[in-house]
C-alpha atoms as a PDB file:
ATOM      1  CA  UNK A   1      -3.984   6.957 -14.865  1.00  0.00           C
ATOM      2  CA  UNK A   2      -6.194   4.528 -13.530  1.00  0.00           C
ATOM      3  CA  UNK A   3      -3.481   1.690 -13.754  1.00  0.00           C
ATOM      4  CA  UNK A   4      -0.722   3.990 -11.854  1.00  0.00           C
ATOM      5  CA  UNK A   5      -2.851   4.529  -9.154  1.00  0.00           C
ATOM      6  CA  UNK A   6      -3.662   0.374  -8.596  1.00  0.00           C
ATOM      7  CA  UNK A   7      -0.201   0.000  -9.154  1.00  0.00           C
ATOM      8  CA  UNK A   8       0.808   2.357  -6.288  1.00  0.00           C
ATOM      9  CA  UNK A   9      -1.487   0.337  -3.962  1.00  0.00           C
ATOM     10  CA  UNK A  10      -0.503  -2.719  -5.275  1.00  0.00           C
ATOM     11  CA  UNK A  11       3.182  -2.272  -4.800  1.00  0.00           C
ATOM     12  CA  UNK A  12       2.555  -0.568  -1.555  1.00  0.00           C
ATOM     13  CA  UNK A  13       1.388  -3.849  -0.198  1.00  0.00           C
ATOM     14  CA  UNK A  14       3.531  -6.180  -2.601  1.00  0.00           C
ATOM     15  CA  UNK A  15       7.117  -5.359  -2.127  1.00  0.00           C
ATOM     16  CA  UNK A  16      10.100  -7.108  -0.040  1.00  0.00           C
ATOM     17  CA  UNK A  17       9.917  -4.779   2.633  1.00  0.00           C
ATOM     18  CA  UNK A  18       6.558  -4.674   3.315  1.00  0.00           C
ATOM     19  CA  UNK A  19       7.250  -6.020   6.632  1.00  0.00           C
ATOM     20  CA  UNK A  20       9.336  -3.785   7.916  1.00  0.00           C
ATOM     21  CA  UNK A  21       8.577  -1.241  10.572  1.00  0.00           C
ATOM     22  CA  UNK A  22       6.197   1.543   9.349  1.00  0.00           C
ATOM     23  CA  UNK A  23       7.953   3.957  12.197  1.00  0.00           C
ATOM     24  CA  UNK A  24      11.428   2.850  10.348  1.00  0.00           C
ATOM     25  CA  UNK A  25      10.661   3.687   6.704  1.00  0.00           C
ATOM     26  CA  UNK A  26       9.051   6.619   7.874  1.00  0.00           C
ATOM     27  CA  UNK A  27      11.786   8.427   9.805  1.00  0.00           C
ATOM     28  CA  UNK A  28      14.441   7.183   7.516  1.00  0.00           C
ATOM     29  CA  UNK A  29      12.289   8.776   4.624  1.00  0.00           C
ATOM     30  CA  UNK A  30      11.295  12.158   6.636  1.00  0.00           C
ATOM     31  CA  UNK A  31      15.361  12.660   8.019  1.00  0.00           C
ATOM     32  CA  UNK A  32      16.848  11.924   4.442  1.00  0.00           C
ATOM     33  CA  UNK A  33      14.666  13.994   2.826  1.00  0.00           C
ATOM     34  CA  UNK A  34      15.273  17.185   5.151  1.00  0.00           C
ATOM     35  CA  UNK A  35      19.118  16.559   5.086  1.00  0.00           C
ATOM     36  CA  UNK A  36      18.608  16.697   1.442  1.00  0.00           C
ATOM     37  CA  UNK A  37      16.217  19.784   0.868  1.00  0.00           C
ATOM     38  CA  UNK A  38      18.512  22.068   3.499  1.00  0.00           C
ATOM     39  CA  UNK A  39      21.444  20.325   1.577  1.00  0.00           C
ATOM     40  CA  UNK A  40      23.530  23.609   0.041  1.00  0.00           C
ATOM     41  CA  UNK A  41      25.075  21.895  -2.546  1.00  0.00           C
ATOM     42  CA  UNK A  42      23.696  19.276  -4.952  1.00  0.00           C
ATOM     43  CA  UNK A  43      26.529  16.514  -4.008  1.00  0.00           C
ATOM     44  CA  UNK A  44      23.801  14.911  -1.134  1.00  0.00           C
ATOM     45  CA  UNK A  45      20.821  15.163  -2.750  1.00  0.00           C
ATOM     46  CA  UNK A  46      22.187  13.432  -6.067  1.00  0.00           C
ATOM     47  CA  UNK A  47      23.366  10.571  -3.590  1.00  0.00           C
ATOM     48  CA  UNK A  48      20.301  10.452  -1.833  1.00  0.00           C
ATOM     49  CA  UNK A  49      18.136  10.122  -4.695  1.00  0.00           C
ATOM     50  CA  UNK A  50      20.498   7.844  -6.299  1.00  0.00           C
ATOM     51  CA  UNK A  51      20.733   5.676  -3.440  1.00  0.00           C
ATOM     52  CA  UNK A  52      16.930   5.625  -2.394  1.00  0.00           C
ATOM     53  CA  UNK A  53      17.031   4.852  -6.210  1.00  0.00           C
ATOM     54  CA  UNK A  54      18.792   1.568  -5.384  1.00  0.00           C
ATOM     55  CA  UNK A  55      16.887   0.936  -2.185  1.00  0.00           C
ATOM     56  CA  UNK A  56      13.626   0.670  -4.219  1.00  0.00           C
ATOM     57  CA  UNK A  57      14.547  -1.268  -6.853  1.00  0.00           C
ATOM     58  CA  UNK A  58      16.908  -4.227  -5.405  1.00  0.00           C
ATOM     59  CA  UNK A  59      15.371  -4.163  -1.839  1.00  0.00           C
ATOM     60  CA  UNK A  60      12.340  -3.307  -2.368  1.00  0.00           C
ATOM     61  CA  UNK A  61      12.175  -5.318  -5.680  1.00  0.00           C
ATOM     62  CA  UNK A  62      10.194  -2.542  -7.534  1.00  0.00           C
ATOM     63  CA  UNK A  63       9.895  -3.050 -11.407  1.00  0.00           C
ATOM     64  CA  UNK A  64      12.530  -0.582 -12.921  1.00  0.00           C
ATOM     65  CA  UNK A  65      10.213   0.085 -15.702  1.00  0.00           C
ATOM     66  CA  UNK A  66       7.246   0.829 -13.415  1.00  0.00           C
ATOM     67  CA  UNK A  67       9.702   3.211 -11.500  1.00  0.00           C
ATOM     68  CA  UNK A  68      11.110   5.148 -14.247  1.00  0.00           C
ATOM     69  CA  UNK A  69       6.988   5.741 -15.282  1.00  0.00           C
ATOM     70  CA  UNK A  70       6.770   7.250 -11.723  1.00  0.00           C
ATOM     71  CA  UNK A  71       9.162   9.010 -12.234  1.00  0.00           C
ATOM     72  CA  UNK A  72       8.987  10.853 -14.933  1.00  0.00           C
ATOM     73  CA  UNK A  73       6.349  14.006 -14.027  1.00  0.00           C
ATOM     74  CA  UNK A  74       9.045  15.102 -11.134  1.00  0.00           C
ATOM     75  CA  UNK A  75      12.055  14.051 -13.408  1.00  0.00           C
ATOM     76  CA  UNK A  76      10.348  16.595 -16.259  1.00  0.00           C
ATOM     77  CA  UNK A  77       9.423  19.144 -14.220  1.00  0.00           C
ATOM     78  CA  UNK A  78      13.444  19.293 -12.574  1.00  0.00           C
ATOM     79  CA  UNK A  79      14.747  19.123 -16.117  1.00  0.00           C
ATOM     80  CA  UNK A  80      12.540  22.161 -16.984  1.00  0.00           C
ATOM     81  CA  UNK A  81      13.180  23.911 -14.037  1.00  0.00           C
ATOM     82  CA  UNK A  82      16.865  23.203 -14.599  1.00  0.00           C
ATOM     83  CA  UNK A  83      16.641  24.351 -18.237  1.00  0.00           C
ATOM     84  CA  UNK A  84      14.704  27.901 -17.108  1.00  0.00           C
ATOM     85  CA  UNK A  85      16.909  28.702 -14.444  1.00  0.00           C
ATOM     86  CA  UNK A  86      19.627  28.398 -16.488  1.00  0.00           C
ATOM     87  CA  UNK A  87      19.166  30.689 -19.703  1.00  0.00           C
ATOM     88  CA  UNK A  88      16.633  33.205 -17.747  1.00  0.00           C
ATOM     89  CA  UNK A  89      17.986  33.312 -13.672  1.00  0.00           C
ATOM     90  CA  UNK A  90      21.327  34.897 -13.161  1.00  0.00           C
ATOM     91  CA  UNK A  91      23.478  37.648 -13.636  1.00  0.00           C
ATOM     92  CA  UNK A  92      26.726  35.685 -14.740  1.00  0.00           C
ATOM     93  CA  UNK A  93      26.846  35.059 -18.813  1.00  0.00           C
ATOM     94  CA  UNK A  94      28.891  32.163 -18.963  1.00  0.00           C
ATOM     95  CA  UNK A  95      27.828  31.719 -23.468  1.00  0.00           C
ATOM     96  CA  UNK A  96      25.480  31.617 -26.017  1.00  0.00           C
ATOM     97  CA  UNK A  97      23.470  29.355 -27.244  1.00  0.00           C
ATOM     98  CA  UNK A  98      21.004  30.118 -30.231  1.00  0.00           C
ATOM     99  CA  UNK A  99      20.784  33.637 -29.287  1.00  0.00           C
ATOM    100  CA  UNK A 100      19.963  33.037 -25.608  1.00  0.00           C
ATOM    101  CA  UNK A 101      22.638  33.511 -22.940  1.00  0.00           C
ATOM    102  CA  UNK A 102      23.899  30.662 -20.753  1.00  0.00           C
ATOM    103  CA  UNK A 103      24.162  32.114 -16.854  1.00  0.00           C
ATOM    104  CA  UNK A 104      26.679  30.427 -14.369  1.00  0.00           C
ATOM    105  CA  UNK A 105      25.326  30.927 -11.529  1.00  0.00           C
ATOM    106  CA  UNK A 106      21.901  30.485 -12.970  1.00  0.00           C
ATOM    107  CA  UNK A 107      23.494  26.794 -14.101  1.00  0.00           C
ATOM    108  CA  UNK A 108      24.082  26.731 -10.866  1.00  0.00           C
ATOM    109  CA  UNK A 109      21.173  27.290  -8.887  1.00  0.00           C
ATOM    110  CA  UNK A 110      19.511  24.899 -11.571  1.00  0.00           C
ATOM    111  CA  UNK A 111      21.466  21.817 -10.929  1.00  0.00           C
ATOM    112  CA  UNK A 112      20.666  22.611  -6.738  1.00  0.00           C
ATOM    113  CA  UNK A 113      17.370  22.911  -7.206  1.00  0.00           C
ATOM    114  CA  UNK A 114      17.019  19.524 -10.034  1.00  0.00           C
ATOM    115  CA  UNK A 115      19.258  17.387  -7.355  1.00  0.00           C
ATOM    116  CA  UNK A 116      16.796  18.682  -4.293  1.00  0.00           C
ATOM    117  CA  UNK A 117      13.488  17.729  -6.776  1.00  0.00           C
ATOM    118  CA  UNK A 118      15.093  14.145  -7.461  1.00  0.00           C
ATOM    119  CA  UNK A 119      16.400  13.790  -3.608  1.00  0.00           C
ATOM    120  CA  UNK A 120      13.389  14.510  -2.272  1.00  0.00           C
ATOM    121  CA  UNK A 121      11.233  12.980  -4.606  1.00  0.00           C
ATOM    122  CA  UNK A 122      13.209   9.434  -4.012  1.00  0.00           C
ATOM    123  CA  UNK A 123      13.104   9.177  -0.356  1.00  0.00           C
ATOM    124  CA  UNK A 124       8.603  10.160  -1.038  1.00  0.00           C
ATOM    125  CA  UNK A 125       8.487   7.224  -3.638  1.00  0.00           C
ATOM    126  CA  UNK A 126      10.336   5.057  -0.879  1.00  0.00           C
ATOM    127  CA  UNK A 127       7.840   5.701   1.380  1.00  0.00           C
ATOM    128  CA  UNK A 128       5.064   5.803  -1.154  1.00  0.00           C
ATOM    129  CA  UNK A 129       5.905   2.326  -2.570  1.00  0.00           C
ATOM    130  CA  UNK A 130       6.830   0.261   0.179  1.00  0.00           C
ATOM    131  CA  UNK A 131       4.217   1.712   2.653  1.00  0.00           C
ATOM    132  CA  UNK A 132       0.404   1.278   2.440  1.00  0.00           C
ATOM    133  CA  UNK A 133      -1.404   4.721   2.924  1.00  0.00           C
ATOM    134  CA  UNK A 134      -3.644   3.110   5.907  1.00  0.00           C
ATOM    135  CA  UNK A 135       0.014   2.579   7.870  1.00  0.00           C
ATOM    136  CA  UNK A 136       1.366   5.659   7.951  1.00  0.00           C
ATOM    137  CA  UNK A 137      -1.819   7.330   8.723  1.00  0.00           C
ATOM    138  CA  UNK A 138      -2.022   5.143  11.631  1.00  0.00           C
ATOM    139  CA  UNK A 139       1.483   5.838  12.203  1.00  0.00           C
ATOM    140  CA  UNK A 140       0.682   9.227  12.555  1.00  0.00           C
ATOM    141  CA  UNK A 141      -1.770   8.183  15.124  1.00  0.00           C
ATOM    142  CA  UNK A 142       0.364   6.896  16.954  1.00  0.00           C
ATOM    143  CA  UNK A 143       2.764  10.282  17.162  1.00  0.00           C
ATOM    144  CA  UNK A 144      -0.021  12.482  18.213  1.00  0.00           C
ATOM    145  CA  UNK A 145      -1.906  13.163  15.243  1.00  0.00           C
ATOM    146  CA  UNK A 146      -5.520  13.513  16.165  1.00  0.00           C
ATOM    147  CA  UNK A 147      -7.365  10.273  15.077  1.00  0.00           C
ATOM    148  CA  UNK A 148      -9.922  12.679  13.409  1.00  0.00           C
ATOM    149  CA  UNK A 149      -7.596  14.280  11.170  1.00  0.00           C
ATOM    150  CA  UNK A 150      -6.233  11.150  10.017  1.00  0.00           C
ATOM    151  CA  UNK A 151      -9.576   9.123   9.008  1.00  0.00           C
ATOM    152  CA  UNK A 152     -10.393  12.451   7.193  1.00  0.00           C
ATOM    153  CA  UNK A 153      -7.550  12.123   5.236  1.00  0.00           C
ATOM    154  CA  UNK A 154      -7.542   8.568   4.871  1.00  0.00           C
ATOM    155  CA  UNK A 155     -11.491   8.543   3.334  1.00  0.00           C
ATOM    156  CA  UNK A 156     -10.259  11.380   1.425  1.00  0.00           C
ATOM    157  CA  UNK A 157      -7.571   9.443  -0.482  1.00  0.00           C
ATOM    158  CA  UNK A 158      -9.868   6.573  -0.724  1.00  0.00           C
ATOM    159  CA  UNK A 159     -12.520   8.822  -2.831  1.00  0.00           C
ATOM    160  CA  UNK A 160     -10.081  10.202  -4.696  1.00  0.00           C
ATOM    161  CA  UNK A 161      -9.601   6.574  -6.470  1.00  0.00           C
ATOM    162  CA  UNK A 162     -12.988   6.256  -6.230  1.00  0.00           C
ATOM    163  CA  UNK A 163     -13.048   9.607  -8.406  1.00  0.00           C
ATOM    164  CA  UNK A 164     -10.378   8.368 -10.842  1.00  0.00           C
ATOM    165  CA  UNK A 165     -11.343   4.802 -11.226  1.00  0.00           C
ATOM    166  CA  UNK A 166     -15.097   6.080 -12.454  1.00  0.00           C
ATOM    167  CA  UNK A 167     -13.413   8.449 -14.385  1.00  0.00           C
ATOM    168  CA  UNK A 168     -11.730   5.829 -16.076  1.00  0.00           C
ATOM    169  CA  UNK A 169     -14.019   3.314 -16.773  1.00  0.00           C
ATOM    170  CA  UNK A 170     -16.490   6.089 -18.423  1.00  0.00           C
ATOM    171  CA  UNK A 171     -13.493   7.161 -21.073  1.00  0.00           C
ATOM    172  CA  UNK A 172     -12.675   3.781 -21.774  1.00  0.00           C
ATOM    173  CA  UNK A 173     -16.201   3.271 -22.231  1.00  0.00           C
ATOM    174  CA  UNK A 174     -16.665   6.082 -24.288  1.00  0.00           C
ATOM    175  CA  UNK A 175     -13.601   5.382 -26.351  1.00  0.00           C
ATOM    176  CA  UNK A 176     -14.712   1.779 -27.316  1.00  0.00           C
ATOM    177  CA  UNK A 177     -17.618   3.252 -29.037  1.00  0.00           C
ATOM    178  CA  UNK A 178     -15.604   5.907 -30.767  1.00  0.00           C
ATOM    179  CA  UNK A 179     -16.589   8.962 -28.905  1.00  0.00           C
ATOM    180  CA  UNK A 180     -13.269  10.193 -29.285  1.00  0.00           C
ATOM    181  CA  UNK A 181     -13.140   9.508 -32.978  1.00  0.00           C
ATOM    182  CA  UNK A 182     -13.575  13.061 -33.664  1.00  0.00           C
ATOM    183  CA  UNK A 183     -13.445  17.337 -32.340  1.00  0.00           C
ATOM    184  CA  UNK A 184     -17.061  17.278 -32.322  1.00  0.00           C
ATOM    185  CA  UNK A 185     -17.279  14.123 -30.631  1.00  0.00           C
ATOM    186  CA  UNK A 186     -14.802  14.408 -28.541  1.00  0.00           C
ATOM    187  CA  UNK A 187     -16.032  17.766 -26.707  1.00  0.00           C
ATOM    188  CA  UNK A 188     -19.845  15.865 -26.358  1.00  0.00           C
ATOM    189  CA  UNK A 189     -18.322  13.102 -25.440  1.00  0.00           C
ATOM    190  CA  UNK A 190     -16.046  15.084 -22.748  1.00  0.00           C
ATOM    191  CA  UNK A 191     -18.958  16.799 -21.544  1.00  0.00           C
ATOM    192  CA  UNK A 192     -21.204  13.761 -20.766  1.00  0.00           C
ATOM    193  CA  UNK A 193     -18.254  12.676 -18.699  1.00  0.00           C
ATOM    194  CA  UNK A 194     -17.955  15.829 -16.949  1.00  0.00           C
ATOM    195  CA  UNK A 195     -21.720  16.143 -16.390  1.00  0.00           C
ATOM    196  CA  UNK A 196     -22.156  11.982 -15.367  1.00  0.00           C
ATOM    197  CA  UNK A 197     -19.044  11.762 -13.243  1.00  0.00           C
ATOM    198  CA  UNK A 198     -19.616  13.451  -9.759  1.00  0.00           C
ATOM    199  CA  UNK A 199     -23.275  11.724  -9.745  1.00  0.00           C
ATOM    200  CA  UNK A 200     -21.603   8.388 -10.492  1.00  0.00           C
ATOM    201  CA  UNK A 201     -18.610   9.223  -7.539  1.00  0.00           C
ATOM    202  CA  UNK A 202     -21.048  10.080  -5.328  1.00  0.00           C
ATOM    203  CA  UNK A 203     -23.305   6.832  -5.693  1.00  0.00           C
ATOM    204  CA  UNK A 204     -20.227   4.764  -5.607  1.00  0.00           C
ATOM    205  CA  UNK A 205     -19.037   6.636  -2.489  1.00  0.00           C
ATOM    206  CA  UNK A 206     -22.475   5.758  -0.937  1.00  0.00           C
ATOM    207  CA  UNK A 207     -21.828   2.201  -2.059  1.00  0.00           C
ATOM    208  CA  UNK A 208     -18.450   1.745  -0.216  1.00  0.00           C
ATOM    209  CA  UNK A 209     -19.642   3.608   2.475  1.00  0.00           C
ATOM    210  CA  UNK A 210     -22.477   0.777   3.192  1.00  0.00           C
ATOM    211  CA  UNK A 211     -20.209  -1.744   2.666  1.00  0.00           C
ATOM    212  CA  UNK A 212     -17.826   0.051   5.229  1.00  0.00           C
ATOM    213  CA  UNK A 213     -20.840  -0.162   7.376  1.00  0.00           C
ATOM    214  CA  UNK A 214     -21.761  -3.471   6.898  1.00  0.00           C
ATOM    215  CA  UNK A 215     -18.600  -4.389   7.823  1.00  0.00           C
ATOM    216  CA  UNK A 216     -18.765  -2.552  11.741  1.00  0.00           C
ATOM    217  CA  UNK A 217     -17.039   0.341  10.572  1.00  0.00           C
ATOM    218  CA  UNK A 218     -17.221   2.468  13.885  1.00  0.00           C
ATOM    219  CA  UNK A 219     -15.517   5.580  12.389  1.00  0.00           C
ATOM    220  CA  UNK A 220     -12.146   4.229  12.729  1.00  0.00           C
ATOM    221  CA  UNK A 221     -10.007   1.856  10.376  1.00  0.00           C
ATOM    222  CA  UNK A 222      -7.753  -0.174  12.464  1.00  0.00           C
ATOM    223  CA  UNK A 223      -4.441  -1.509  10.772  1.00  0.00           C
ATOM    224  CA  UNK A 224      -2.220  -4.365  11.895  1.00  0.00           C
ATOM    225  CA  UNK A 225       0.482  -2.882  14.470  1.00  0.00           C
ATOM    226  CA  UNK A 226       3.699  -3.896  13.092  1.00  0.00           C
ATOM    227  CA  UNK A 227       6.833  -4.561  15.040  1.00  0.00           C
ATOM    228  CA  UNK A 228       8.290  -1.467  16.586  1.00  0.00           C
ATOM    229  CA  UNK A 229      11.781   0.390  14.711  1.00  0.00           C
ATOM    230  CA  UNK A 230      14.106  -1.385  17.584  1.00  0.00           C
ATOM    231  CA  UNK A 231      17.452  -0.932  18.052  1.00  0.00           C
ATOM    232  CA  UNK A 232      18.534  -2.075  15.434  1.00  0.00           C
ATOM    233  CA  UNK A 233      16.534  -0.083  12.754  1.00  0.00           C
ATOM    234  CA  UNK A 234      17.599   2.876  14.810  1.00  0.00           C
ATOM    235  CA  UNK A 235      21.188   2.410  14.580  1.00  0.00           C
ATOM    236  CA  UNK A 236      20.889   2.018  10.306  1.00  0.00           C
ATOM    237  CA  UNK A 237      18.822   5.265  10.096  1.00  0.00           C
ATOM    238  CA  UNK A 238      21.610   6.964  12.494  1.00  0.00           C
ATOM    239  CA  UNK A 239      24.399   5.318  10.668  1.00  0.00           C
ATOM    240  CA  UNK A 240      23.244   6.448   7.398  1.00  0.00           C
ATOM    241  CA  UNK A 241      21.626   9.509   7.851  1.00  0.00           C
ATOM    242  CA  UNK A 242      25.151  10.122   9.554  1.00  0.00           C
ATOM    243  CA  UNK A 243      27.070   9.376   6.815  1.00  0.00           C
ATOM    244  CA  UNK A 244      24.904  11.950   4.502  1.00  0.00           C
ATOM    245  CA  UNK A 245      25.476  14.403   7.314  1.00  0.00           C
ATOM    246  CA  UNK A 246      29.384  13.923   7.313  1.00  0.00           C
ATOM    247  CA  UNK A 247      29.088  14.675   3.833  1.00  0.00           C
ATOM    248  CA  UNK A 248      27.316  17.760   3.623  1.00  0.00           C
ATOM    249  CA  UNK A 249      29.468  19.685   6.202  1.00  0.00           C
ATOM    250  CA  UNK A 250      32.332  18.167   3.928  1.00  0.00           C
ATOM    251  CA  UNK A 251      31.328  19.161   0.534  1.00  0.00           C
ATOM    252  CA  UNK A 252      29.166  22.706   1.340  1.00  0.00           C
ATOM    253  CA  UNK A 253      32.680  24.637   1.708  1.00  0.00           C
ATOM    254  CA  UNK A 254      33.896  23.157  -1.366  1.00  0.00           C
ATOM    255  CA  UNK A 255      30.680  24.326  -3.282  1.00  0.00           C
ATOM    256  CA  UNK A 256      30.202  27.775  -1.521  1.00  0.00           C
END
């Protein structure tokens, strides 16, 4: 856990488009991602998420195996949801299968909703792993949101990896010495993790805190203002976004 979490950051700020324009990757995420969630049939979304797909991994130069690890909860929990939906939604039998019926328009409603999970899930990871968390809070700054809100948040998400990273370290710790080895072991040694671990966030919260402090932190964190979206970035995000839009009105007759 502890390493996808570094990696997140790390890629967030290592990555080919790092440079970009925060406003850019953030409107082209936030756009795609409605266009594909309102989408009625599961054409868009499946080109969305396959293309996003492709955006991350030869522009952004992600790792495809790091990807496909980031992938996976969302990509499991749309295969499940596709699997319940169709043997236990519907009103159509379409066949058997091992004694359990096969709807149609259960199948249906399955495949919609696994194309929407993997649509919008793509254009999030976009944004997730080309974008630094401090950025598109002070984005949001930027739109309106009140600069209260978003240092909340932001210190939030910071103690959160403070959270997991002592987490962590203390089962590693514990699982060099073989306090795993066994059930008996493992419950004492789960409890001692339970009972040490919001005493040892809290004193390393303290500790960033004062270095925070040391370092003139006035109750804001400034970021680097990139260059604005521009004309140009504007015309892409219309341009494509376009293009998915031309295709939905096209294809939702054909799959109503």
């Amino acid at each position: 856990m502890r390493a996808m979490n570094i990696s997140v950051d790390y890629y967030a700020h290592n990555n080919s488009l790092r440079e970009s324009s925060t406003g850019f990757k953030m409107a082209l995420c936030i756009i795609t991602m409605i266009i594909s969630v309102i989408s009625p049939t599961p054409v868009i979304p499946a080109i969305v998420a396959v293309l996003m797909t492709l955006i991350i991994l030869f522009v952004a130069d992600i790792p495809a195996s790091y990807y496909l690890r980031f992938s996976a909860v969302p990509l499991g929990f749309g295969v499940l949801t596709l699997v319940l939906m169709t043997f236990f939604f519907g009103v159509d039998p379409a066949a058997t299968i091992m004694g359990l019926t096969v709807y149609s328009d259960g199948l249906q409603t399955g495949i919609l909703v696994f194309s929407r999970i993997m649509g919008g899930f793509s254009c999030l990871a976009f944004l997730a792993l080309t974008t630094p968390v401090n950025e598109i809070f002070h984005e949001l700054g930027r739109l309106g949101v009140p600069p209260a809100l978003t240092e909340i948040a932001l210190l939030m998400y910071r103690s959160i990896f403070v959270f997991l990273e002592e987490a962590s370290i203390m089962y590693h710790a514990q699982d060099t010495r073989l306090g795993y080895s066994g059930l008996r072991n493992s419950y004492r040694s789960l409890g001692l993790l339970a009972g040490n671990l919001f005493i040892r966030s809290w004193l390393r919260g303290e500790t960033v805190y004062r270095s925070m402090e040391s370092r003139c932190y006035m109750g804001s964190m400034p970021a680097l203002r990139k260059k604005s979206m521009g004309l140009r970035g504007m015309a892409m995000i219309i341009l494509f976004d376009g293009l998915l839009v031309t295709g939905l009105l096209f294809t939702s007759g054909a799959w109503l």
